[in-house]
C-alpha atoms as a PDB file:
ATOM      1  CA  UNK A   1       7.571 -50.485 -18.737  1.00  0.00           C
ATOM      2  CA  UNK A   2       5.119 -48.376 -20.376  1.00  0.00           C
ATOM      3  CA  UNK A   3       1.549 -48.636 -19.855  1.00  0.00           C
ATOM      4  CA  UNK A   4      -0.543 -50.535 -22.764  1.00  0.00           C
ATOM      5  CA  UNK A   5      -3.333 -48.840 -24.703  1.00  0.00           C
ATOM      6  CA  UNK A   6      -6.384 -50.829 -24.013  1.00  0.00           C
ATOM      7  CA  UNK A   7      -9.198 -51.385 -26.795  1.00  0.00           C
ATOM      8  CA  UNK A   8      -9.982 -47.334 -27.083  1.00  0.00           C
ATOM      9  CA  UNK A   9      -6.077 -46.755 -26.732  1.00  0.00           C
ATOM     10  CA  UNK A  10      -5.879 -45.914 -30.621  1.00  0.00           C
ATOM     11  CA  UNK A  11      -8.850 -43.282 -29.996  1.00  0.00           C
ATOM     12  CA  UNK A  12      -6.941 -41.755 -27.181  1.00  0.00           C
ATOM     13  CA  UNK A  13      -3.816 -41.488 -29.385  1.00  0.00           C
ATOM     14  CA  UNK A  14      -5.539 -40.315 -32.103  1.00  0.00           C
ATOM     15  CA  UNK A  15      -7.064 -37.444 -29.922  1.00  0.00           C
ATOM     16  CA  UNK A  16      -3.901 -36.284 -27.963  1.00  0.00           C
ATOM     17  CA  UNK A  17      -1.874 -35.896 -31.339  1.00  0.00           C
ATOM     18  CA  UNK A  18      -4.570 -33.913 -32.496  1.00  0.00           C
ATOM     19  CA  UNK A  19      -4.797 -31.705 -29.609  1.00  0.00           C
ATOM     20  CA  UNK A  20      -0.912 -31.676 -29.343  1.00  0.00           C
ATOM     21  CA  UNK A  21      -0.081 -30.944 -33.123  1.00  0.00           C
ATOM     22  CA  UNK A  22       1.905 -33.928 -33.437  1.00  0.00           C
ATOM     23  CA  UNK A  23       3.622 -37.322 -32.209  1.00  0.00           C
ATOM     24  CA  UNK A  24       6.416 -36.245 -29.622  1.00  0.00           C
ATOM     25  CA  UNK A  25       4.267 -33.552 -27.947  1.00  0.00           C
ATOM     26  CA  UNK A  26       1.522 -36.027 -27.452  1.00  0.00           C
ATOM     27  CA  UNK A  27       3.769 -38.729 -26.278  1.00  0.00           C
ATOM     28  CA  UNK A  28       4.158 -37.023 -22.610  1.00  0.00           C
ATOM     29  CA  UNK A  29       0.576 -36.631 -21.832  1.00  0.00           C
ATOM     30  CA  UNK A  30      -0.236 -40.315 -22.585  1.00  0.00           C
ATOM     31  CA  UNK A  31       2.800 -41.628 -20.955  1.00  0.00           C
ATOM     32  CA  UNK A  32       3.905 -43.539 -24.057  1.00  0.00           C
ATOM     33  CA  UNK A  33       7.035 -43.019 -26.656  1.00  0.00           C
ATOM     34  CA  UNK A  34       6.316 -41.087 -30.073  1.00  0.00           C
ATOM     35  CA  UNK A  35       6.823 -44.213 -31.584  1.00  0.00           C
ATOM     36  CA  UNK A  36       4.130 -46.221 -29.238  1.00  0.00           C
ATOM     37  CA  UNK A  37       1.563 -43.375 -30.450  1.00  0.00           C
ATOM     38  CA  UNK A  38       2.255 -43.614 -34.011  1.00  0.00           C
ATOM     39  CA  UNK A  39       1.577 -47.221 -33.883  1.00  0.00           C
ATOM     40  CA  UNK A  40      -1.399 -47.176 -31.798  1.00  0.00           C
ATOM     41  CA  UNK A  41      -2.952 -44.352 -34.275  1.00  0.00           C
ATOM     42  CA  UNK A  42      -1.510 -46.744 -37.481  1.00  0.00           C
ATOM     43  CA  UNK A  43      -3.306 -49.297 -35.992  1.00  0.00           C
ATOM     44  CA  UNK A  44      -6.467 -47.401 -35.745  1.00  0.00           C
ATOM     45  CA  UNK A  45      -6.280 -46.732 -39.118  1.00  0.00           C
ATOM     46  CA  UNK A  46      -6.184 -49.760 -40.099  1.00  0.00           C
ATOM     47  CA  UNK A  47      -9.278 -50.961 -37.910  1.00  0.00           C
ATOM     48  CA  UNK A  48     -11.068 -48.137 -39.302  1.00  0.00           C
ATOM     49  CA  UNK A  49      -9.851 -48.371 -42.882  1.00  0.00           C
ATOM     50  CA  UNK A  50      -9.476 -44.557 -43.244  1.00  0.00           C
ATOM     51  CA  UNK A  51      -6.137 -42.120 -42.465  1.00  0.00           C
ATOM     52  CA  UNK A  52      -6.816 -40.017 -40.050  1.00  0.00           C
ATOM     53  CA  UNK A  53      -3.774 -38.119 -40.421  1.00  0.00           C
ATOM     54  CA  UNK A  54      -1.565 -36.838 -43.270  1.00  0.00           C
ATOM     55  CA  UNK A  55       2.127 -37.169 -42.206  1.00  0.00           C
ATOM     56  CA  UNK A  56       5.438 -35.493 -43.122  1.00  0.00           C
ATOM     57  CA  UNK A  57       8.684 -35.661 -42.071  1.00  0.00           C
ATOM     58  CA  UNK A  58       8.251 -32.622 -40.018  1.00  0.00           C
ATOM     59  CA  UNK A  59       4.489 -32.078 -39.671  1.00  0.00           C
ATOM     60  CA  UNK A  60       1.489 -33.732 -38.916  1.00  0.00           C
ATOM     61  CA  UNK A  61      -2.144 -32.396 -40.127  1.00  0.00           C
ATOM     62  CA  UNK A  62      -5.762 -33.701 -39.401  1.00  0.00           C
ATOM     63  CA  UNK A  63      -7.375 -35.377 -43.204  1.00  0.00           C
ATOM     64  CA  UNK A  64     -10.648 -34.814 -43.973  1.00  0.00           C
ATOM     65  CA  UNK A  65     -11.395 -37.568 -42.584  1.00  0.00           C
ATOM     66  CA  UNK A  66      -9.792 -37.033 -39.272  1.00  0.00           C
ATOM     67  CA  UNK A  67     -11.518 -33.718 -38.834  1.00  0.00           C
ATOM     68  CA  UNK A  68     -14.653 -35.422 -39.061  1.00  0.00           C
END
């Protein structure tokens, strides 16, 4: 089973892809799939009603908004 992100969980996700440079190589250091990260960080925009990242098929880069 995979452990559950707790309230900040979205924070942490947000931060570890940003350190990482992407989904997959953050997965590993929070113990969770690629697809468990994206979904915690999708959900965090959505709390926060801003993206935080700007997604491609084959990259991932901070928005202004993110690099704030």
């Amino acid at each position: 089973m995979l452990p559950s992100l707790d309230r900040y969980g979205g924070v942490r996700a947000f931060v570890a892809v940003a350190e990482h440079g992407g989904f997959a190589a953050a997965a590993p250091s929070l113990g969770l799939s690629p697809s468990a990260v994206g979904k915690a960080v999708q959900r965090l925009e959505a709390r926060l009603g801003v993206r935080l990242l700007a997604r491609t098929t084959r990259s991932v880069a901070l928005t202004e908004d993110g690099r704030l």
